[in-house]
C-alpha atoms as a PDB file:
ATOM      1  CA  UNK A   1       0.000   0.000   0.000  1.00  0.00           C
ATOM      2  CA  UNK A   2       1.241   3.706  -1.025  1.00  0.00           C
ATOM      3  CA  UNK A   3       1.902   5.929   2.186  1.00  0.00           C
ATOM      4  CA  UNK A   4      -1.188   8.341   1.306  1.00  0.00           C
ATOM      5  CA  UNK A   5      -3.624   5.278   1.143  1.00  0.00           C
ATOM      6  CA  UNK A   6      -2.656   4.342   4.913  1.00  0.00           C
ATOM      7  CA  UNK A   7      -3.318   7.990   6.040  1.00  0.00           C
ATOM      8  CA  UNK A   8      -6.378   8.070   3.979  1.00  0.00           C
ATOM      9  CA  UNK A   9      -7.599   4.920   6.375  1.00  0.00           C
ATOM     10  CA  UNK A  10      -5.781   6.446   9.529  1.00  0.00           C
ATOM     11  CA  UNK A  11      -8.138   9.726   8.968  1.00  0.00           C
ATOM     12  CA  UNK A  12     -11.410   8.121   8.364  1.00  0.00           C
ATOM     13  CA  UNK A  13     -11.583   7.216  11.915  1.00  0.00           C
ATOM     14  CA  UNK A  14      -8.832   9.945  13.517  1.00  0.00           C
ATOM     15  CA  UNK A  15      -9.902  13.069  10.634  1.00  0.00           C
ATOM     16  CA  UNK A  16      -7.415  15.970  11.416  1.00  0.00           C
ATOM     17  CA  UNK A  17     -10.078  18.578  11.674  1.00  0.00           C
ATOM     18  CA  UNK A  18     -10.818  16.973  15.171  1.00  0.00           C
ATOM     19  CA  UNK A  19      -7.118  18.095  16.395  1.00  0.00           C
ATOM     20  CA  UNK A  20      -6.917  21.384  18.439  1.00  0.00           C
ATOM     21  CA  UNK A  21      -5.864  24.226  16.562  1.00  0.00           C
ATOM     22  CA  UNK A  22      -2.376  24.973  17.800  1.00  0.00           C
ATOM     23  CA  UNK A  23      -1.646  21.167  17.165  1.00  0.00           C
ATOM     24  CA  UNK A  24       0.379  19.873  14.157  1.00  0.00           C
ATOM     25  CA  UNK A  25      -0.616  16.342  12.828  1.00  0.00           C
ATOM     26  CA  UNK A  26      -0.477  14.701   9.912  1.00  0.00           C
ATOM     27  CA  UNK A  27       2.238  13.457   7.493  1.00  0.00           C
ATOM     28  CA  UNK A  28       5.156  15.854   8.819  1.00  0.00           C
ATOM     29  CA  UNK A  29       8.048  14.210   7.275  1.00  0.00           C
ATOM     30  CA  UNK A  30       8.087  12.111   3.580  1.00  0.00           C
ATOM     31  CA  UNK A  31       7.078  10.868   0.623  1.00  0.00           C
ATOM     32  CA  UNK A  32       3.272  10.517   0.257  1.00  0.00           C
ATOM     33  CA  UNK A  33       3.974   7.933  -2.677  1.00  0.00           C
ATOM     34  CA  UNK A  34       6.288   6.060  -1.040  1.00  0.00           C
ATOM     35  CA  UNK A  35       5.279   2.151  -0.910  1.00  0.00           C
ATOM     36  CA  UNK A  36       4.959   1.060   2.507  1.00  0.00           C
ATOM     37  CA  UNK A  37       5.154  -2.628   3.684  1.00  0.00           C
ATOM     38  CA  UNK A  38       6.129  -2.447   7.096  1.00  0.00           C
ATOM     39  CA  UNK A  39       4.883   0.136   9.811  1.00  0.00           C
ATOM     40  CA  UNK A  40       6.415   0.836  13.094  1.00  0.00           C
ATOM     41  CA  UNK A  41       4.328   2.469  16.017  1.00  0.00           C
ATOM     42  CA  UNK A  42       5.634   4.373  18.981  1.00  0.00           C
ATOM     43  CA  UNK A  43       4.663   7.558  21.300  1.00  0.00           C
ATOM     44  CA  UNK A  44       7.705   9.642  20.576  1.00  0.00           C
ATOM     45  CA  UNK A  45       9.924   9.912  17.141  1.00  0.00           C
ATOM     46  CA  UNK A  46      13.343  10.097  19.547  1.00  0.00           C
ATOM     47  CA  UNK A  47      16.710   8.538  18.598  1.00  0.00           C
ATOM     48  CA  UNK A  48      16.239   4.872  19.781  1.00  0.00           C
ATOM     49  CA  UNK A  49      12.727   4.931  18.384  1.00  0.00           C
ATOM     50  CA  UNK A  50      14.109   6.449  14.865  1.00  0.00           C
ATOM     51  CA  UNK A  51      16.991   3.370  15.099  1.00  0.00           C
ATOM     52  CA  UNK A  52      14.532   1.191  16.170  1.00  0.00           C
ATOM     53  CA  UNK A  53      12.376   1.574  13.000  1.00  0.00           C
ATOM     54  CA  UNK A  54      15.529   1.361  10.710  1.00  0.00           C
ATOM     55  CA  UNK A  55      16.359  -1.890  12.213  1.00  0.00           C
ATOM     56  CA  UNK A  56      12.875  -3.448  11.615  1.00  0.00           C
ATOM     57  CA  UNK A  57      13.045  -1.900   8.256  1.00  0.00           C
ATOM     58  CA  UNK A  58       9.983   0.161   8.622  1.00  0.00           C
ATOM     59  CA  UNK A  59       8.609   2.389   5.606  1.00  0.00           C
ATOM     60  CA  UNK A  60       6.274   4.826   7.866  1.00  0.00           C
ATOM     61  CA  UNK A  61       6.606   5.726  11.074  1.00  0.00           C
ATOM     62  CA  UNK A  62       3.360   6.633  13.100  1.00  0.00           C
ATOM     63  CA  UNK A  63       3.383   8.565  16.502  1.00  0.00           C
ATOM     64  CA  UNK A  64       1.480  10.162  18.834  1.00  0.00           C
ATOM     65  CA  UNK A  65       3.454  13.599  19.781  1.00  0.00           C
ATOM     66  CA  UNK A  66       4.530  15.278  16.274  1.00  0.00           C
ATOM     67  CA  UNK A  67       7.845  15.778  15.888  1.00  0.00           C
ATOM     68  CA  UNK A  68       7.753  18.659  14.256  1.00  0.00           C
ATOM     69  CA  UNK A  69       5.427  21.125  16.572  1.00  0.00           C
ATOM     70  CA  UNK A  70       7.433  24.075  16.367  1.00  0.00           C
ATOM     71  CA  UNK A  71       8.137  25.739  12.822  1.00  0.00           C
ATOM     72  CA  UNK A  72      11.794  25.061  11.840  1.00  0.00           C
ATOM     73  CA  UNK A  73      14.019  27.621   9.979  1.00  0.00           C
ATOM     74  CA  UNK A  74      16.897  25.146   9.217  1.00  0.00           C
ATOM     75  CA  UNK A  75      16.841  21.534   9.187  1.00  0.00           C
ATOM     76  CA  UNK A  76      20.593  19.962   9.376  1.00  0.00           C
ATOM     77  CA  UNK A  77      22.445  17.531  11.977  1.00  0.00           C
ATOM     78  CA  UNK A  78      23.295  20.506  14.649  1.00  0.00           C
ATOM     79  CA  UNK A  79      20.506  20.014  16.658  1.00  0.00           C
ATOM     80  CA  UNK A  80      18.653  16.769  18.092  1.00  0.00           C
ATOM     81  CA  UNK A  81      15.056  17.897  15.928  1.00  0.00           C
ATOM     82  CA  UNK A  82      17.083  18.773  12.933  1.00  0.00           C
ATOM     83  CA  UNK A  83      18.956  15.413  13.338  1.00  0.00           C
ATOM     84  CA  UNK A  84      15.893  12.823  13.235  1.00  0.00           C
ATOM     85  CA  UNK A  85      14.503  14.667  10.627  1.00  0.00           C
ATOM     86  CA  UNK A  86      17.669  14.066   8.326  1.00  0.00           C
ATOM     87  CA  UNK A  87      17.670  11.038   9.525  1.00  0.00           C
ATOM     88  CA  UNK A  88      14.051   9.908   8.719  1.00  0.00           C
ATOM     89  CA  UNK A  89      14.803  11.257   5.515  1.00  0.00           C
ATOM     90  CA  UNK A  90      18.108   9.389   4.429  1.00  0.00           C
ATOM     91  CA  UNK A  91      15.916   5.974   5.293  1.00  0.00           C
ATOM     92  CA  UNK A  92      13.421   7.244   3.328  1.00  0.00           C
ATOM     93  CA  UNK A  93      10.913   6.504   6.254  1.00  0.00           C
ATOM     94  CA  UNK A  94       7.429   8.999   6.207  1.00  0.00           C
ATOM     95  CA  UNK A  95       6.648  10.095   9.851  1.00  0.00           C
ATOM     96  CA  UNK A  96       2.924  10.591  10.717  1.00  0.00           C
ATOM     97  CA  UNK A  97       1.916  12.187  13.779  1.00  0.00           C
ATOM     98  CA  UNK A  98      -1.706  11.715  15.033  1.00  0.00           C
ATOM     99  CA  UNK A  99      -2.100  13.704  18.440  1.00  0.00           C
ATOM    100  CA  UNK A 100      -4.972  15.456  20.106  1.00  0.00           C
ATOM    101  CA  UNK A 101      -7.408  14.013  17.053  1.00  0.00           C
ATOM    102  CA  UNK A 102      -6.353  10.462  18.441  1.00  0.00           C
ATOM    103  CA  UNK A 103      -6.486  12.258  22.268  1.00  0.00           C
ATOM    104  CA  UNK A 104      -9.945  13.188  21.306  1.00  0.00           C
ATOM    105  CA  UNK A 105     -11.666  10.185  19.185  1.00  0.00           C
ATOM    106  CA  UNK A 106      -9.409   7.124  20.386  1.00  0.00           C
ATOM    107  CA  UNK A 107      -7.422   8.186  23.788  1.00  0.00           C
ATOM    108  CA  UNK A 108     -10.453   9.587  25.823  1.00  0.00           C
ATOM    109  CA  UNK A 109     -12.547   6.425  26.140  1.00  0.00           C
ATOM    110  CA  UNK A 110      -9.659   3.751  25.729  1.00  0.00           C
ATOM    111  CA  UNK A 111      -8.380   5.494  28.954  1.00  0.00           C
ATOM    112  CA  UNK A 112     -11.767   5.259  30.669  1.00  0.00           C
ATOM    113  CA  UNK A 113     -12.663   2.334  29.442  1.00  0.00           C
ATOM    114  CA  UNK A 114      -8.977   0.816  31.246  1.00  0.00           C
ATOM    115  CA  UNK A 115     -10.515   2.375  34.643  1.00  0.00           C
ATOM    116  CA  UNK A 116     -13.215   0.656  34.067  1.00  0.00           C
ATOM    117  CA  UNK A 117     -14.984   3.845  34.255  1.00  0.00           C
ATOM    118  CA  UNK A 118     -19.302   3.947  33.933  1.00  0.00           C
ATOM    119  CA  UNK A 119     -21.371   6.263  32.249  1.00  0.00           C
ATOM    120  CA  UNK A 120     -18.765   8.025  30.952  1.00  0.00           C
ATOM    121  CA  UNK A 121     -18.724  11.838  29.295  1.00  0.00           C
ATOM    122  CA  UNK A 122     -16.732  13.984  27.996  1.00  0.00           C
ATOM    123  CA  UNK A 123     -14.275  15.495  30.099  1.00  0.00           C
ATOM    124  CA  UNK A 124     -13.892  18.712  28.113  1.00  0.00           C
ATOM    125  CA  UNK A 125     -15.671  19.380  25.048  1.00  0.00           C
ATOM    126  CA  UNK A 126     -12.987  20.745  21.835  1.00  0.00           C
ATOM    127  CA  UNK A 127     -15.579  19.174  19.306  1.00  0.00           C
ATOM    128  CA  UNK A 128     -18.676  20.548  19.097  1.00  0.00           C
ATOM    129  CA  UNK A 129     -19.473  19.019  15.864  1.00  0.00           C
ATOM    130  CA  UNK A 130     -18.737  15.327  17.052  1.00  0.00           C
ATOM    131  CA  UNK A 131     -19.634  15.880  20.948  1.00  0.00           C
ATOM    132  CA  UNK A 132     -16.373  14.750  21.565  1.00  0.00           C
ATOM    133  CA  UNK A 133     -13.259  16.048  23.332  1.00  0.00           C
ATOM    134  CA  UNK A 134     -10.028  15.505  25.931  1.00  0.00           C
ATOM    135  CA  UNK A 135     -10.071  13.283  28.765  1.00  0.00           C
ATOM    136  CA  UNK A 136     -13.562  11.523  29.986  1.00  0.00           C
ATOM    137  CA  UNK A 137     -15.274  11.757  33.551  1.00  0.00           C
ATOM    138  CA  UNK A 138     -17.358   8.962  35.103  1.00  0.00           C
ATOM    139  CA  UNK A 139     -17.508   6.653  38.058  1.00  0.00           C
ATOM    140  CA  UNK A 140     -15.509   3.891  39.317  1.00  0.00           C
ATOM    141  CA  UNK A 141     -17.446   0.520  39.989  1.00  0.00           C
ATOM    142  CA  UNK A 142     -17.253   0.965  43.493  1.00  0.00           C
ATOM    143  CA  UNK A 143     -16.056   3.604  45.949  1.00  0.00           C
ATOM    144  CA  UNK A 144     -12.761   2.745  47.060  1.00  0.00           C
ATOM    145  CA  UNK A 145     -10.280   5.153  48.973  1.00  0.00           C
ATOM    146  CA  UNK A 146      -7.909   7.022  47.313  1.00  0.00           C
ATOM    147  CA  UNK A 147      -4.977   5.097  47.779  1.00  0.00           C
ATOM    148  CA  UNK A 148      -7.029   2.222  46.283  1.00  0.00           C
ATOM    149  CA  UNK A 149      -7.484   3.966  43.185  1.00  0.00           C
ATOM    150  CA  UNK A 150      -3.860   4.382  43.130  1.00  0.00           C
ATOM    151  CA  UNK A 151      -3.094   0.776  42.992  1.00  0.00           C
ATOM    152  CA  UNK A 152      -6.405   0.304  40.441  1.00  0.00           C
ATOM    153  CA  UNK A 153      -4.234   3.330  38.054  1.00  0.00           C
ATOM    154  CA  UNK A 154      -1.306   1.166  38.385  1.00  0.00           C
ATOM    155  CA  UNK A 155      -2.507  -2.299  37.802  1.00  0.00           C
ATOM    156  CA  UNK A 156      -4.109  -1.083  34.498  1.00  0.00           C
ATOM    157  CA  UNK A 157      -1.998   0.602  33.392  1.00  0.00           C
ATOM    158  CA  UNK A 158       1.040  -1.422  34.057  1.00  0.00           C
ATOM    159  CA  UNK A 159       2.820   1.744  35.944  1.00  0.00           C
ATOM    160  CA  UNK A 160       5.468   1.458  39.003  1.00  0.00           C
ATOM    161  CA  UNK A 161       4.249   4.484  40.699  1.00  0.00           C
ATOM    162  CA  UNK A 162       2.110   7.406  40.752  1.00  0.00           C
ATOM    163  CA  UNK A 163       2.332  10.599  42.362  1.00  0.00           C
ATOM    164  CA  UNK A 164      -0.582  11.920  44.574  1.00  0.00           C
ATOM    165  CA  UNK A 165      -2.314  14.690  45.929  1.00  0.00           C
ATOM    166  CA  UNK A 166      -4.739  13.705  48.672  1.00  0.00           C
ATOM    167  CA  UNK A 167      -5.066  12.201  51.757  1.00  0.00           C
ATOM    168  CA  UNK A 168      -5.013   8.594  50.958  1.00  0.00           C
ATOM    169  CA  UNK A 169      -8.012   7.100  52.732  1.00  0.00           C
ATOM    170  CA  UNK A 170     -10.575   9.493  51.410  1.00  0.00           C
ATOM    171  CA  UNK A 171     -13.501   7.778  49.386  1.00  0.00           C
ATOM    172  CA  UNK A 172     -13.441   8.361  45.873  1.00  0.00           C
ATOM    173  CA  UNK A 173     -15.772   7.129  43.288  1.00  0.00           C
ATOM    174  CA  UNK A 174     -16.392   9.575  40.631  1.00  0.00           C
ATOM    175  CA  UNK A 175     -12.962  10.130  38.500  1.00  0.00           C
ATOM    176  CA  UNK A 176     -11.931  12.780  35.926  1.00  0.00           C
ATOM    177  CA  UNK A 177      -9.458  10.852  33.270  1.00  0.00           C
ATOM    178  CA  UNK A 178      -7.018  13.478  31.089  1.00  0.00           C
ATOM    179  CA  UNK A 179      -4.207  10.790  29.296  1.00  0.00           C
ATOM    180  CA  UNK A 180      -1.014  13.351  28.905  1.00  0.00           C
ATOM    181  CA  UNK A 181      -0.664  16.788  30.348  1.00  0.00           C
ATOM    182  CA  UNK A 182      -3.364  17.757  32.707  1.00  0.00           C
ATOM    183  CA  UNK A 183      -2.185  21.061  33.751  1.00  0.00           C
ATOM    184  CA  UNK A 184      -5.164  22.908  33.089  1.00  0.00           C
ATOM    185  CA  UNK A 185      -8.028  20.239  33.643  1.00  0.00           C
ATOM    186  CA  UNK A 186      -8.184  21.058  37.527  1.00  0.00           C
ATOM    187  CA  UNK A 187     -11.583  23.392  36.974  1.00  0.00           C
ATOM    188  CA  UNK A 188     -12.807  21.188  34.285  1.00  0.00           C
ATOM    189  CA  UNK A 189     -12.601  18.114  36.645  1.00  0.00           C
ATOM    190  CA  UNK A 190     -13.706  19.985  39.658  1.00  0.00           C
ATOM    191  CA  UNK A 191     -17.077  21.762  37.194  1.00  0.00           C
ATOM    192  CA  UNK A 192     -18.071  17.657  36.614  1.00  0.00           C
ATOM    193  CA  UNK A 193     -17.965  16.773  40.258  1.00  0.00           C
ATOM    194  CA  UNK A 194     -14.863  14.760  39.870  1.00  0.00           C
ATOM    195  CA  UNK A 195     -13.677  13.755  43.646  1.00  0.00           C
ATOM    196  CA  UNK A 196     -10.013  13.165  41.787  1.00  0.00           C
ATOM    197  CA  UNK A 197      -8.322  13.804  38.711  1.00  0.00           C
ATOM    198  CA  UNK A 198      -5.786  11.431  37.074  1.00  0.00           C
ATOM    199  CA  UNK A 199      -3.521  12.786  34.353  1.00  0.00           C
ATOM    200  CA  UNK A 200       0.083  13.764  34.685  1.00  0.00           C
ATOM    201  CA  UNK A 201       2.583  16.922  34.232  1.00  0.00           C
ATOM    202  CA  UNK A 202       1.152  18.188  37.450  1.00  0.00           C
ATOM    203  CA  UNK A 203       3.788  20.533  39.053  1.00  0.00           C
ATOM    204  CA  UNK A 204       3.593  21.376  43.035  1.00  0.00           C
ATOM    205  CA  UNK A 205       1.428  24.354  42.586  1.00  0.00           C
ATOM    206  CA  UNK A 206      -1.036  22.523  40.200  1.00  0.00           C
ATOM    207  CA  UNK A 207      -1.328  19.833  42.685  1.00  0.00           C
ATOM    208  CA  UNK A 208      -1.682  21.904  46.419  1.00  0.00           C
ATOM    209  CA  UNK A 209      -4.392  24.404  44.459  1.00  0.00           C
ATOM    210  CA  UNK A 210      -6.061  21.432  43.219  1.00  0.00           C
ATOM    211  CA  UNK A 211      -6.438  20.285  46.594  1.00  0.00           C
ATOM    212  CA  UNK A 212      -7.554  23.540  48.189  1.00  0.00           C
ATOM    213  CA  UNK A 213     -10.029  23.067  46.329  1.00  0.00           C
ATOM    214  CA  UNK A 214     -11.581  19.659  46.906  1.00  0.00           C
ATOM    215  CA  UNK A 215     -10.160  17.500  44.543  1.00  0.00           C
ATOM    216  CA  UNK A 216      -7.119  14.770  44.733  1.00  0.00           C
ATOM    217  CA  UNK A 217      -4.821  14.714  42.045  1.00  0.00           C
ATOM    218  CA  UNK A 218      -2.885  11.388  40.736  1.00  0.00           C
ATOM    219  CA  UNK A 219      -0.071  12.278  38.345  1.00  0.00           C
ATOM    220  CA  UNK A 220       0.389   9.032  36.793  1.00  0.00           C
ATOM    221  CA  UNK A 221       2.835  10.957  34.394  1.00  0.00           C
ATOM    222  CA  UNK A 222       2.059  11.782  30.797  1.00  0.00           C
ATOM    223  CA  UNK A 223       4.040   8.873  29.014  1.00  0.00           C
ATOM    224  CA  UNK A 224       2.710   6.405  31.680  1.00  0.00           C
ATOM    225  CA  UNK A 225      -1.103   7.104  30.407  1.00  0.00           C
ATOM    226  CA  UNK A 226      -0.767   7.648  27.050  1.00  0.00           C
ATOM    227  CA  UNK A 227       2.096   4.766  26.167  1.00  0.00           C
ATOM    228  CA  UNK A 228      -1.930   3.036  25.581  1.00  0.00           C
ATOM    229  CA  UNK A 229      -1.276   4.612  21.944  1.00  0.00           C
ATOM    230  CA  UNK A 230       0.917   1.883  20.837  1.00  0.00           C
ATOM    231  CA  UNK A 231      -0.683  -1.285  21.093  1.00  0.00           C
ATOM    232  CA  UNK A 232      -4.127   0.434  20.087  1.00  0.00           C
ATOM    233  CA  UNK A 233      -2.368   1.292  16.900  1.00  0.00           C
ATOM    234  CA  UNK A 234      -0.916  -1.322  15.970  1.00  0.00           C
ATOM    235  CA  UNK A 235      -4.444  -2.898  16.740  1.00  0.00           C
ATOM    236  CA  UNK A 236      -6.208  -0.501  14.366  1.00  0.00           C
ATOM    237  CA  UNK A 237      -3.682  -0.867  11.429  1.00  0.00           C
ATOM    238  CA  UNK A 238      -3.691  -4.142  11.473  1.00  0.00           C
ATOM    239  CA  UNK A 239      -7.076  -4.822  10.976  1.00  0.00           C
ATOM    240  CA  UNK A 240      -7.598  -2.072   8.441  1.00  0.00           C
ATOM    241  CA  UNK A 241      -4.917  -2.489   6.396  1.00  0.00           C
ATOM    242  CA  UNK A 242      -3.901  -5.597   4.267  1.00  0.00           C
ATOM    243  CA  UNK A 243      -0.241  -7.014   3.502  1.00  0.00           C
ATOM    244  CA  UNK A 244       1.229  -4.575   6.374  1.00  0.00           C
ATOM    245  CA  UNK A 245       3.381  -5.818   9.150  1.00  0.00           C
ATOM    246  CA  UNK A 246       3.189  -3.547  11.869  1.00  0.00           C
ATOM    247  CA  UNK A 247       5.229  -3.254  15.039  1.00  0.00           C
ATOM    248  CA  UNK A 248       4.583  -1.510  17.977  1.00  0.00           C
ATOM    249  CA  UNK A 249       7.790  -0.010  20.029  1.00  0.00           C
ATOM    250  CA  UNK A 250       8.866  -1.157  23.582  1.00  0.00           C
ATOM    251  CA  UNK A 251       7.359   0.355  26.698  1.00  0.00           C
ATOM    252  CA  UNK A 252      10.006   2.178  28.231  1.00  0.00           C
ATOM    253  CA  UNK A 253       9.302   5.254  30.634  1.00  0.00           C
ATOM    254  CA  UNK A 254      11.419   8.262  29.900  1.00  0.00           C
ATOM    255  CA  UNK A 255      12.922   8.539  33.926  1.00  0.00           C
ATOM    256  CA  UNK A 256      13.607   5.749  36.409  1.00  0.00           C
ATOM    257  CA  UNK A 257      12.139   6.144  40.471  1.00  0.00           C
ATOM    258  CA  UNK A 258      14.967   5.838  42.241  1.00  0.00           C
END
């Protein structure tokens, strides 16, 4: 299959016109026309991942964070940007990014759905055309305390700690979900009667004003929610596209707890 026909099947279901408006997806980097045969699946285009691919001997490269976000006036080897770029170039490997349209129409409810999460809706509306939007609010299947939900966050999904907010054997039951960074979903969460809010990127301040305010805050960290990308891709292209072999990339969390 030619490169455009696998983003003509990637947008049917993930259309770029449901991405926020600062956001940059799409096919960022190669040829449209290239023939693709093998497709390689990962959460950030970085070094290993970009070596990774070459070694597997992948055609396309699909991720969830662009890697081009910011506009570039040069694009050599003096800087780590500029180098993958050249790099996914000289392999002749296309690089499509598919963020907050996935983060809207595939990561909101696969995150909820992980919880376990009940009549589930949106957590904050970006779509008014599709009623859809970021992150997803609902309830647990039972009320459980705090540090319970904790050890539900990281049995699902697979994580060796979380950070939290809250005094751990508080009853929680109804959850606000926001996969990546959930800086700014505090009055969001708090306006859907969420008693805590899972996401990550949450700095000190973020986290004691959250709690001044009633609601507990686990930061499960933003690549330990979202790394749920990968296998769901590989899922998805699998099924909808024929004589493509498609690896997903290892799960491997950018820092270490020490």
């Amino acid at each position: 299959m030619l490169c455009r026909e696998i983003v003509n099947i990637i947008e049917r279901t993930y259309p770029k016109d449901a991405a926020l408006e600062w956001d940059n997806v799409g096919l960022l980097i190669g040829r449209a026309e290239k023939e693709v045969r093998k497709i390689y699946v990962a959460l950030d285009a970085t070094e290993d991942v970009i070596r990774e691919a070459v070694l597997f001997g992948a055609d396309m490269l699909v991720t969830h964070h662009p890697l081009i976000f910011s506009p570039m006036k040069k694009i050599t080897d003096e800087d780590f940007i500029g180098r993958r770029v050249v790099a996914l170039l000289q392999q002749d490997i296309s690089c499509y990014a598919m963020h907050t349209n996935y983060d809207v129409l595939g990561m909101a409810d696969l995150s909820g759905n992980r919880l376990g999460l009940t009549d589930m809706e949106v957590l904050e509306l970006t779509d008014m055309q599709r009623g859809e939007g970021i992150g997803r609010v609902g309830e647990l299947e039972k009320e459980m305390t705090l540090e319970e939900c904790c050890v539900l966050v990281k049995q699902r999904f697979h994580l060796p700690a979380v950070k939290v907010f809250g005094e751990k054997n508080q009853l929680v039951r109804r959850v606000a979900i926001s996969p990546g960074s959930g800086k700014g979903m505090t009055e969001t969460a708090l306006k859907k009667k969420a008693k805590v809010l899972i996401t990550g990127d949450i700095g000190h301040h973020e986290g004691i004003d959250a709690l001044a305010q009633g609601l507990a805050i686990i930061d499960a960290g933003h690549y330990g929610l979202e790394h749920i990308f990968i296998e769901d891709m590989v899922k998805y292209l699998e099924k909808q596209t024929t004589g493509i072999q498609v690896k997903g990339a290892d799960i491997v969390y950018p820092f270490e707890i020490m």
